[in-house]
C-alpha atoms as a PDB file:
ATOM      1  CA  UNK A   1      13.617   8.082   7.619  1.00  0.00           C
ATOM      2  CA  UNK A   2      16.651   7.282   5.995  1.00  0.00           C
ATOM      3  CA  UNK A   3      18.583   4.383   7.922  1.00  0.00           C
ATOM      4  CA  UNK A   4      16.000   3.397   9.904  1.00  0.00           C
ATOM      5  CA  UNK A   5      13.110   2.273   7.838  1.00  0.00           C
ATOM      6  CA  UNK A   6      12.679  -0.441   5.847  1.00  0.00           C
ATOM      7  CA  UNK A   7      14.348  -1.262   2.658  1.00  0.00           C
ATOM      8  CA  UNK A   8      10.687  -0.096   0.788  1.00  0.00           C
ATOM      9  CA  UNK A   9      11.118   3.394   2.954  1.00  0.00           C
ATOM     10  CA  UNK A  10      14.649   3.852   1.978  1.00  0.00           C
ATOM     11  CA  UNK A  11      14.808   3.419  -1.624  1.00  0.00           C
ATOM     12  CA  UNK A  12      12.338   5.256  -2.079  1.00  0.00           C
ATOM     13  CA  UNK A  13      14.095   8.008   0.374  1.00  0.00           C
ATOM     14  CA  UNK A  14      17.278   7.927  -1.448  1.00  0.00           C
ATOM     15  CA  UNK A  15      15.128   8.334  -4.881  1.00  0.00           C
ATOM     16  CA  UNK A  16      13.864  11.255  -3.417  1.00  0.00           C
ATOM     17  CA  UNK A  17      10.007  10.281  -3.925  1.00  0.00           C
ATOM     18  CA  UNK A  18       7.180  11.945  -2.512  1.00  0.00           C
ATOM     19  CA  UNK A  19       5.104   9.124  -0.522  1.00  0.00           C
ATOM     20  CA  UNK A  20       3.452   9.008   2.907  1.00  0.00           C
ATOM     21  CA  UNK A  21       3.683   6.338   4.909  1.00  0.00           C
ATOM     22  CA  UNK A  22       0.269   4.889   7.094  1.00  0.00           C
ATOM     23  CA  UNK A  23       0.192   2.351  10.011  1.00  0.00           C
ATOM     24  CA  UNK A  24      -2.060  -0.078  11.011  1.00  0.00           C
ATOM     25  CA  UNK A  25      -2.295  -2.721  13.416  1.00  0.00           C
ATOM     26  CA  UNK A  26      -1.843  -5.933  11.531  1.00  0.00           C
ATOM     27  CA  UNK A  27      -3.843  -9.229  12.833  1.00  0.00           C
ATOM     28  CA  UNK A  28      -1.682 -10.961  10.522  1.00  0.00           C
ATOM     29  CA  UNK A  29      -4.155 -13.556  10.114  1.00  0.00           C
ATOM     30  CA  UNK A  30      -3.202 -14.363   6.354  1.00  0.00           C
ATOM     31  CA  UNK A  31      -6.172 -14.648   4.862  1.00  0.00           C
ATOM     32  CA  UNK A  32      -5.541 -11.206   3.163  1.00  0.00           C
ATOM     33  CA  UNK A  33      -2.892  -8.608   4.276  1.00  0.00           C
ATOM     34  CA  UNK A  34      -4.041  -6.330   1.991  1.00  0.00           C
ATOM     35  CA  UNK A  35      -7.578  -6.120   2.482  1.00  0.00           C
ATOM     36  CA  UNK A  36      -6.718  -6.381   5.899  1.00  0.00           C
ATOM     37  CA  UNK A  37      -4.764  -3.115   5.029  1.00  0.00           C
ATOM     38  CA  UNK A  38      -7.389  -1.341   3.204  1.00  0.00           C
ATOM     39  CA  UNK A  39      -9.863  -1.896   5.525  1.00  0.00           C
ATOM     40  CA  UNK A  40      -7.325  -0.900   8.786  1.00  0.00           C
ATOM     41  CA  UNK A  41      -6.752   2.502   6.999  1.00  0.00           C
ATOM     42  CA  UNK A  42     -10.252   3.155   5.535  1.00  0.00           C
ATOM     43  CA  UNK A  43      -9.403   2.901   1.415  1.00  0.00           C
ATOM     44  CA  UNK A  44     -10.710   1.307  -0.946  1.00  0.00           C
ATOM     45  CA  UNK A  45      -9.600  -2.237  -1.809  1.00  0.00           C
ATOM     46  CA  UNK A  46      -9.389  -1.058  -5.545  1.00  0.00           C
ATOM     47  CA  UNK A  47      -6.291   1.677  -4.293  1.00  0.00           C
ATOM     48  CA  UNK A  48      -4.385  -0.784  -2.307  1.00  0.00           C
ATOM     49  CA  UNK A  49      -1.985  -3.346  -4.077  1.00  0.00           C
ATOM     50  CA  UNK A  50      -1.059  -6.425  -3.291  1.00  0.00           C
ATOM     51  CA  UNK A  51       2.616  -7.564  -4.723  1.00  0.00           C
ATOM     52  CA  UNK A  52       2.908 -11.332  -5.601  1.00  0.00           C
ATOM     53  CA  UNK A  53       5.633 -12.727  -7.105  1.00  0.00           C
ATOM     54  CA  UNK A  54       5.181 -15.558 -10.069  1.00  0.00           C
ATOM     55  CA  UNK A  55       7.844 -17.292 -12.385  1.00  0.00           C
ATOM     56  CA  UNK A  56       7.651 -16.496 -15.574  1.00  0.00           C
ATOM     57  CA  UNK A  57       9.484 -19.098 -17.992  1.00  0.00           C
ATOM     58  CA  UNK A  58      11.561 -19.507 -14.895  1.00  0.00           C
ATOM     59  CA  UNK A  59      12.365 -15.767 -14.267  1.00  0.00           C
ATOM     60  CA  UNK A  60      10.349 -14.252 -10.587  1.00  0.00           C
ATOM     61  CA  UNK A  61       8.502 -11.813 -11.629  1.00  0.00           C
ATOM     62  CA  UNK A  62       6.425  -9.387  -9.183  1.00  0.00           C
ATOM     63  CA  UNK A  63       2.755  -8.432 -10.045  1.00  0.00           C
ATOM     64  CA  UNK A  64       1.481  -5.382  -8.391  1.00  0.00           C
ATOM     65  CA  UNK A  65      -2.507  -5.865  -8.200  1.00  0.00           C
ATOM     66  CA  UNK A  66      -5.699  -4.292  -6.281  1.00  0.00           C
ATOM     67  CA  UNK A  67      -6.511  -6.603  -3.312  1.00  0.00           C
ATOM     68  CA  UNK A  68      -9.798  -5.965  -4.870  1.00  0.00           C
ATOM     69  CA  UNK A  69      -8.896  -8.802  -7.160  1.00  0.00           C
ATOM     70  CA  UNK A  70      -6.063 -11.258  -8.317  1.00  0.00           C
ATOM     71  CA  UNK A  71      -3.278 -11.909 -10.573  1.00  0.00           C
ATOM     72  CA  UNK A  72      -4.222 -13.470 -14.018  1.00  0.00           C
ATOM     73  CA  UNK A  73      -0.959 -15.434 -14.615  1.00  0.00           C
ATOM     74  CA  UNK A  74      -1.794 -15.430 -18.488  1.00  0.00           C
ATOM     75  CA  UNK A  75      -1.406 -11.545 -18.341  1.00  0.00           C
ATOM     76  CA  UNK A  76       1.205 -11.176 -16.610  1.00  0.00           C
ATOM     77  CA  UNK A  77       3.443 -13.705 -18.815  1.00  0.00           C
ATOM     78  CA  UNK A  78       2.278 -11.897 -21.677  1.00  0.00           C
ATOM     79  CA  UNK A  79       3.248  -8.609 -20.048  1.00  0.00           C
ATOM     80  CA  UNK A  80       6.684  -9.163 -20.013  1.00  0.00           C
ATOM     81  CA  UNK A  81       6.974 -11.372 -22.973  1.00  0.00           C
ATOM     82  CA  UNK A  82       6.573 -14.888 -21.886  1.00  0.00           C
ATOM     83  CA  UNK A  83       4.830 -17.736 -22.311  1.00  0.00           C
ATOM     84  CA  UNK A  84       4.020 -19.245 -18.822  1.00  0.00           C
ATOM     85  CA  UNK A  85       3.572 -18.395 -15.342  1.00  0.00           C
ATOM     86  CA  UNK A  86       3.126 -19.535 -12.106  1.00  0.00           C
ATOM     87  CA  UNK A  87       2.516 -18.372  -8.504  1.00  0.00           C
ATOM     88  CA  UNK A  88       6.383 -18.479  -7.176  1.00  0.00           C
ATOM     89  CA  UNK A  89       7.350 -20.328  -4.135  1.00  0.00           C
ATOM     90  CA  UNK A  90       6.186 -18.790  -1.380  1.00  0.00           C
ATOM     91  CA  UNK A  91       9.897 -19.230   0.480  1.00  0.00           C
ATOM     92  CA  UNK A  92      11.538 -18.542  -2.593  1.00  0.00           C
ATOM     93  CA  UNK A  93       9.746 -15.091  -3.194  1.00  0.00           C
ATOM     94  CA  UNK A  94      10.480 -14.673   0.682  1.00  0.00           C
ATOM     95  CA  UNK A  95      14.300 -14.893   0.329  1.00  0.00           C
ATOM     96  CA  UNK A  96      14.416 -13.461  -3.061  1.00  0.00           C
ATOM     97  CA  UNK A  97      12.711  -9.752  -2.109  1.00  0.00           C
ATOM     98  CA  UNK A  98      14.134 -10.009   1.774  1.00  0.00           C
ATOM     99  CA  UNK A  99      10.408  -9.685   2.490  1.00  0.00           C
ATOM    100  CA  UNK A 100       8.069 -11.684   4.562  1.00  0.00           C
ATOM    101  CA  UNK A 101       4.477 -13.185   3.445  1.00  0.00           C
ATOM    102  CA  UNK A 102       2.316  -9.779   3.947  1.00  0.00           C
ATOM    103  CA  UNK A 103       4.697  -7.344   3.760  1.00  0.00           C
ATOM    104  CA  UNK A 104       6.710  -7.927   0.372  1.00  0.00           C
ATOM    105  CA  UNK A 105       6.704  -4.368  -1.541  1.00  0.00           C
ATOM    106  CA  UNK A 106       7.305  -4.113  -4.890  1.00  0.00           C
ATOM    107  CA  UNK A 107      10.168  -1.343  -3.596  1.00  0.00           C
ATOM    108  CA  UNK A 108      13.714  -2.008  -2.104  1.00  0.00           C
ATOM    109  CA  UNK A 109      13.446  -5.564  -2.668  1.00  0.00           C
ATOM    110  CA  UNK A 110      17.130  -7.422  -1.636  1.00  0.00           C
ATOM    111  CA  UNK A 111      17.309  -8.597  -5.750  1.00  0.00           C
ATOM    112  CA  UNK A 112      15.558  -5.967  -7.519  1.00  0.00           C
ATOM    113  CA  UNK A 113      13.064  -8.183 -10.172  1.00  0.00           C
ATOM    114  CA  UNK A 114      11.162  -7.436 -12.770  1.00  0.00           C
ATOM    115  CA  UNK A 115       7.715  -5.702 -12.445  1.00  0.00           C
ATOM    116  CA  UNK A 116       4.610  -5.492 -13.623  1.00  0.00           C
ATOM    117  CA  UNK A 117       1.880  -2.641 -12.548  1.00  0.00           C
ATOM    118  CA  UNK A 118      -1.945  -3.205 -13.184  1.00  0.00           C
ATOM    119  CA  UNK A 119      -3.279  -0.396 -15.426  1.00  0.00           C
ATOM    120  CA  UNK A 120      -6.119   0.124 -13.027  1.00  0.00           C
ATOM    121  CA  UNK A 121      -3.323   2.284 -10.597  1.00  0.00           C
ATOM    122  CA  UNK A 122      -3.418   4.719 -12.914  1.00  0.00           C
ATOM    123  CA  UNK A 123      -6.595   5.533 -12.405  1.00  0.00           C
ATOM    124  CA  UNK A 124      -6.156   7.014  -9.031  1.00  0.00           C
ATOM    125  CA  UNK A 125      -4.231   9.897  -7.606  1.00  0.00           C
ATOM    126  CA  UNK A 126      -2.438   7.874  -5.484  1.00  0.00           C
ATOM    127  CA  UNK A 127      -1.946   4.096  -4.300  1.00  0.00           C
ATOM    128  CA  UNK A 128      -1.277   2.189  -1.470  1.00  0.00           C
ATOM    129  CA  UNK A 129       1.410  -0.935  -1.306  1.00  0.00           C
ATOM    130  CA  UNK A 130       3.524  -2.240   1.131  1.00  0.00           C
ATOM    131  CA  UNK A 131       5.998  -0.442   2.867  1.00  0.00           C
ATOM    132  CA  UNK A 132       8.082  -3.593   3.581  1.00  0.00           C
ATOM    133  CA  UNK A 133       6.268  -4.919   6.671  1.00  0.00           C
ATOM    134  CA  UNK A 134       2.717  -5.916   7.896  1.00  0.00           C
ATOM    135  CA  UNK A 135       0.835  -3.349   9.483  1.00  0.00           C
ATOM    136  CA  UNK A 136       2.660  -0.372   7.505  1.00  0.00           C
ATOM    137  CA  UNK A 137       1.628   0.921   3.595  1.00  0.00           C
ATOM    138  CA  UNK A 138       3.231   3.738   1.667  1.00  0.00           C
ATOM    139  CA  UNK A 139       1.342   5.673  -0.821  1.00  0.00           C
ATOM    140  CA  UNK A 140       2.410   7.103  -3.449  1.00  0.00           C
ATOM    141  CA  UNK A 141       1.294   8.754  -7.212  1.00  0.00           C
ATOM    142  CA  UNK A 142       0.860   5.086  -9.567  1.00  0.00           C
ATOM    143  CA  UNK A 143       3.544   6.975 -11.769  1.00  0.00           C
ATOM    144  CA  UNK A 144       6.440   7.462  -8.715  1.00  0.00           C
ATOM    145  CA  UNK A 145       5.596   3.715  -7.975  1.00  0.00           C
ATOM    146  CA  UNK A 146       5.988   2.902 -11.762  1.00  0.00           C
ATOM    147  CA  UNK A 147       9.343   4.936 -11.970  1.00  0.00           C
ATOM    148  CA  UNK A 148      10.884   3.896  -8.566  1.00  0.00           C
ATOM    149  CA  UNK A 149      10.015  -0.215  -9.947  1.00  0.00           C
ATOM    150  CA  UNK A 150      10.639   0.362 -13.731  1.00  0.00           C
ATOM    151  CA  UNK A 151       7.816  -1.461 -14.267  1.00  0.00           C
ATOM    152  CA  UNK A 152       5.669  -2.250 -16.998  1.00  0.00           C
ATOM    153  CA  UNK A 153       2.188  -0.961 -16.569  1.00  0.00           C
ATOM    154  CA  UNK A 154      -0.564  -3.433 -18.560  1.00  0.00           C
ATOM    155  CA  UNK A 155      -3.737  -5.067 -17.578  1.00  0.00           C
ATOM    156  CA  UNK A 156      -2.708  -8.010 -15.039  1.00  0.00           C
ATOM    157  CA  UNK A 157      -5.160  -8.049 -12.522  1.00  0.00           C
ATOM    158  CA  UNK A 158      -8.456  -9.662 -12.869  1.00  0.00           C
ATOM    159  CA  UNK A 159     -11.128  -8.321 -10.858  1.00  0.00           C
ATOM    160  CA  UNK A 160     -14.903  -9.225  -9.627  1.00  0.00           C
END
Protein backbone atom coordinates (compact mmCIF):
# COMPACT_ATOMS: atom_id res chain seq x y z
CA UNK A 1 0.00 0.00 0.00
CA UNK A 2 2.88 2.03 0.27
CA UNK A 3 2.72 5.09 -2.27
CA UNK A 4 -0.58 4.82 -3.05
CA UNK A 5 -2.69 5.18 0.01
CA UNK A 6 -3.33 7.85 2.01
CA UNK A 7 -1.03 9.66 4.26
CA UNK A 8 -3.00 7.60 7.44
CA UNK A 9 -2.14 4.19 5.28
CA UNK A 10 1.40 5.12 4.75
CA UNK A 11 2.71 6.12 7.99
CA UNK A 12 1.47 3.63 9.40
CA UNK A 13 3.08 1.32 6.44
CA UNK A 14 6.43 2.76 6.83
CA UNK A 15 6.04 2.16 10.84
CA UNK A 16 5.51 -1.21 10.00
CA UNK A 17 2.07 -1.55 12.02
CA UNK A 18 -0.24 -4.27 11.86
CA UNK A 19 -3.80 -2.67 10.88
CA UNK A 20 -6.52 -3.64 8.40
CA UNK A 21 -8.08 -1.39 6.48
CA UNK A 22 -12.33 -1.54 5.85
CA UNK A 23 -14.43 0.35 3.21
CA UNK A 24 -17.63 1.68 3.20
CA UNK A 25 -19.72 3.69 1.10
CA UNK A 26 -19.83 7.10 2.65
CA UNK A 27 -23.25 9.28 2.26
CA UNK A 28 -21.20 11.97 3.51
CA UNK A 29 -24.12 13.59 4.88
CA UNK A 30 -22.21 15.23 7.94
CA UNK A 31 -24.28 14.70 10.50
CA UNK A 32 -21.82 11.98 11.80
CA UNK A 33 -19.02 10.31 9.71
CA UNK A 34 -18.29 8.15 12.26
CA UNK A 35 -21.39 6.66 13.24
CA UNK A 36 -22.04 6.69 9.76
CA UNK A 37 -18.83 4.46 9.77
CA UNK A 38 -19.71 2.19 12.50
CA UNK A 39 -22.89 1.51 11.37
CA UNK A 40 -21.58 0.97 7.36
CA UNK A 41 -19.15 -1.72 8.76
CA UNK A 42 -21.33 -3.31 11.51
CA UNK A 43 -19.17 -2.17 14.94
CA UNK A 44 -19.99 -0.78 17.63
CA UNK A 45 -20.05 3.01 17.98
CA UNK A 46 -18.04 2.55 21.31
CA UNK A 47 -14.85 0.89 18.92
CA UNK A 48 -14.90 3.53 16.33
CA UNK A 49 -13.16 6.99 16.99
CA UNK A 50 -13.82 10.05 15.90
CA UNK A 51 -10.59 12.58 15.74
CA UNK A 52 -11.43 16.31 16.43
CA UNK A 53 -9.08 18.76 16.71
CA UNK A 54 -9.41 21.67 19.61
CA UNK A 55 -6.94 24.54 20.66
CA UNK A 56 -5.61 24.22 23.66
CA UNK A 57 -4.13 27.62 25.14
CA UNK A 58 -3.68 28.25 21.47
CA UNK A 59 -1.83 24.96 20.56
CA UNK A 60 -4.34 22.31 18.00
CA UNK A 61 -4.61 19.57 19.70
CA UNK A 62 -6.38 16.25 18.29
CA UNK A 63 -8.81 14.23 20.56
CA UNK A 64 -9.37 10.72 19.55
CA UNK A 65 -13.01 9.77 20.98
CA UNK A 66 -15.84 6.93 20.50
CA UNK A 67 -18.51 8.35 18.11
CA UNK A 68 -20.48 6.86 20.86
CA UNK A 69 -19.92 10.14 22.60
CA UNK A 70 -18.00 13.57 22.52
CA UNK A 71 -15.04 15.46 23.47
CA UNK A 72 -15.14 17.10 27.00
CA UNK A 73 -12.88 20.13 26.24
CA UNK A 74 -12.15 20.42 30.12
CA UNK A 75 -10.42 16.93 29.83
CA UNK A 76 -8.71 17.23 27.19
CA UNK A 77 -6.93 20.67 28.31
CA UNK A 78 -6.18 19.02 31.40
CA UNK A 79 -4.73 16.06 29.52
CA UNK A 80 -2.03 17.75 28.10
CA UNK A 81 -1.51 20.34 30.70
CA UNK A 82 -3.57 23.30 29.87
CA UNK A 83 -5.96 25.41 30.96
CA UNK A 84 -8.51 26.01 28.09
CA UNK A 85 -9.87 24.54 25.09
CA UNK A 86 -11.89 24.96 22.30
CA UNK A 87 -13.31 23.13 19.25
CA UNK A 88 -10.57 24.36 16.48
CA UNK A 89 -11.57 25.95 13.31
CA UNK A 90 -13.01 23.71 11.25
CA UNK A 91 -10.72 25.12 8.06
CA UNK A 92 -7.92 25.50 10.21
CA UNK A 93 -7.93 21.78 11.48
CA UNK A 94 -8.60 21.06 7.63
CA UNK A 95 -5.30 22.63 6.42
CA UNK A 96 -3.40 21.85 9.48
CA UNK A 97 -3.82 17.68 9.29
CA UNK A 98 -4.15 17.83 5.16
CA UNK A 99 -7.46 16.14 6.00
CA UNK A 100 -10.97 16.88 5.05
CA UNK A 101 -14.16 17.21 7.52
CA UNK A 102 -14.91 13.23 7.92
CA UNK A 103 -11.91 11.82 7.13
CA UNK A 104 -9.15 13.56 9.43
CA UNK A 105 -7.11 10.54 11.18
CA UNK A 106 -5.26 11.02 14.00
CA UNK A 107 -2.27 9.24 11.66
CA UNK A 108 -0.07 10.84 8.87
CA UNK A 109 -1.42 14.13 9.50
CA UNK A 110 0.63 16.97 7.08
CA UNK A 111 1.88 18.73 10.77
CA UNK A 112 2.03 15.96 13.09
CA UNK A 113 0.08 17.56 16.53
CA UNK A 114 -0.29 16.60 19.67
CA UNK A 115 -2.69 13.76 20.76
CA UNK A 116 -4.80 12.68 23.08
CA UNK A 117 -6.45 8.94 23.19
CA UNK A 118 -9.68 8.24 25.32
CA UNK A 119 -8.92 5.51 27.90
CA UNK A 120 -12.03 3.70 26.85
CA UNK A 121 -9.76 2.29 23.49
CA UNK A 122 -8.06 0.35 25.65
CA UNK A 123 -10.64 -1.57 26.46
CA UNK A 124 -10.97 -3.30 23.20
CA UNK A 125 -8.79 -5.53 21.11
CA UNK A 126 -8.82 -3.35 18.45
CA UNK A 127 -10.26 0.14 17.17
CA UNK A 128 -11.46 1.71 14.32
CA UNK A 129 -10.41 5.51 13.09
CA UNK A 130 -10.01 7.08 10.01
CA UNK A 131 -7.89 6.00 7.42
CA UNK A 132 -7.56 9.53 5.93
CA UNK A 133 -10.75 9.68 3.83
CA UNK A 134 -14.60 9.20 4.14
CA UNK A 135 -15.83 5.93 3.44
CA UNK A 136 -12.42 4.10 4.52
CA UNK A 137 -11.36 3.13 8.51
CA UNK A 138 -8.22 1.36 9.63
CA UNK A 139 -8.17 -0.71 12.67
CA UNK A 140 -5.75 -1.28 14.64
CA UNK A 141 -4.68 -2.63 18.53
CA UNK A 142 -5.54 0.97 20.87
CA UNK A 143 -1.73 0.47 21.80
CA UNK A 144 -0.23 0.56 17.84
CA UNK A 145 -2.63 3.63 17.51
CA UNK A 146 -1.19 5.09 20.82
CA UNK A 147 2.50 4.38 19.66
CA UNK A 148 2.15 5.37 15.92
CA UNK A 149 0.39 9.09 17.54
CA UNK A 150 2.55 9.33 20.75
CA UNK A 151 -0.33 10.14 22.38
CA UNK A 152 -1.43 10.54 25.74
CA UNK A 153 -4.06 8.09 26.75
CA UNK A 154 -6.58 9.73 29.68
CA UNK A 155 -10.25 10.01 30.06
CA UNK A 156 -11.43 12.71 27.32
CA UNK A 157 -14.47 11.53 26.01
CA UNK A 158 -17.74 11.95 27.65
CA UNK A 159 -20.25 9.48 26.88
CA UNK A 160 -24.26 8.84 27.27
Amino acid sequence: MSGKGTPATVAASRAKADFRLHTYEAAGTGASYGEEAADALGVPHERVFKTLVASVDGALTVGVVPVAGSLDLKALAAAVGGKRAAMADPQLAERSTGYVRGGISPLGQRRRLRTVVDASATEHATVYVSAGRRGLQMELAPDVLVGLTDAVVAPIAALP
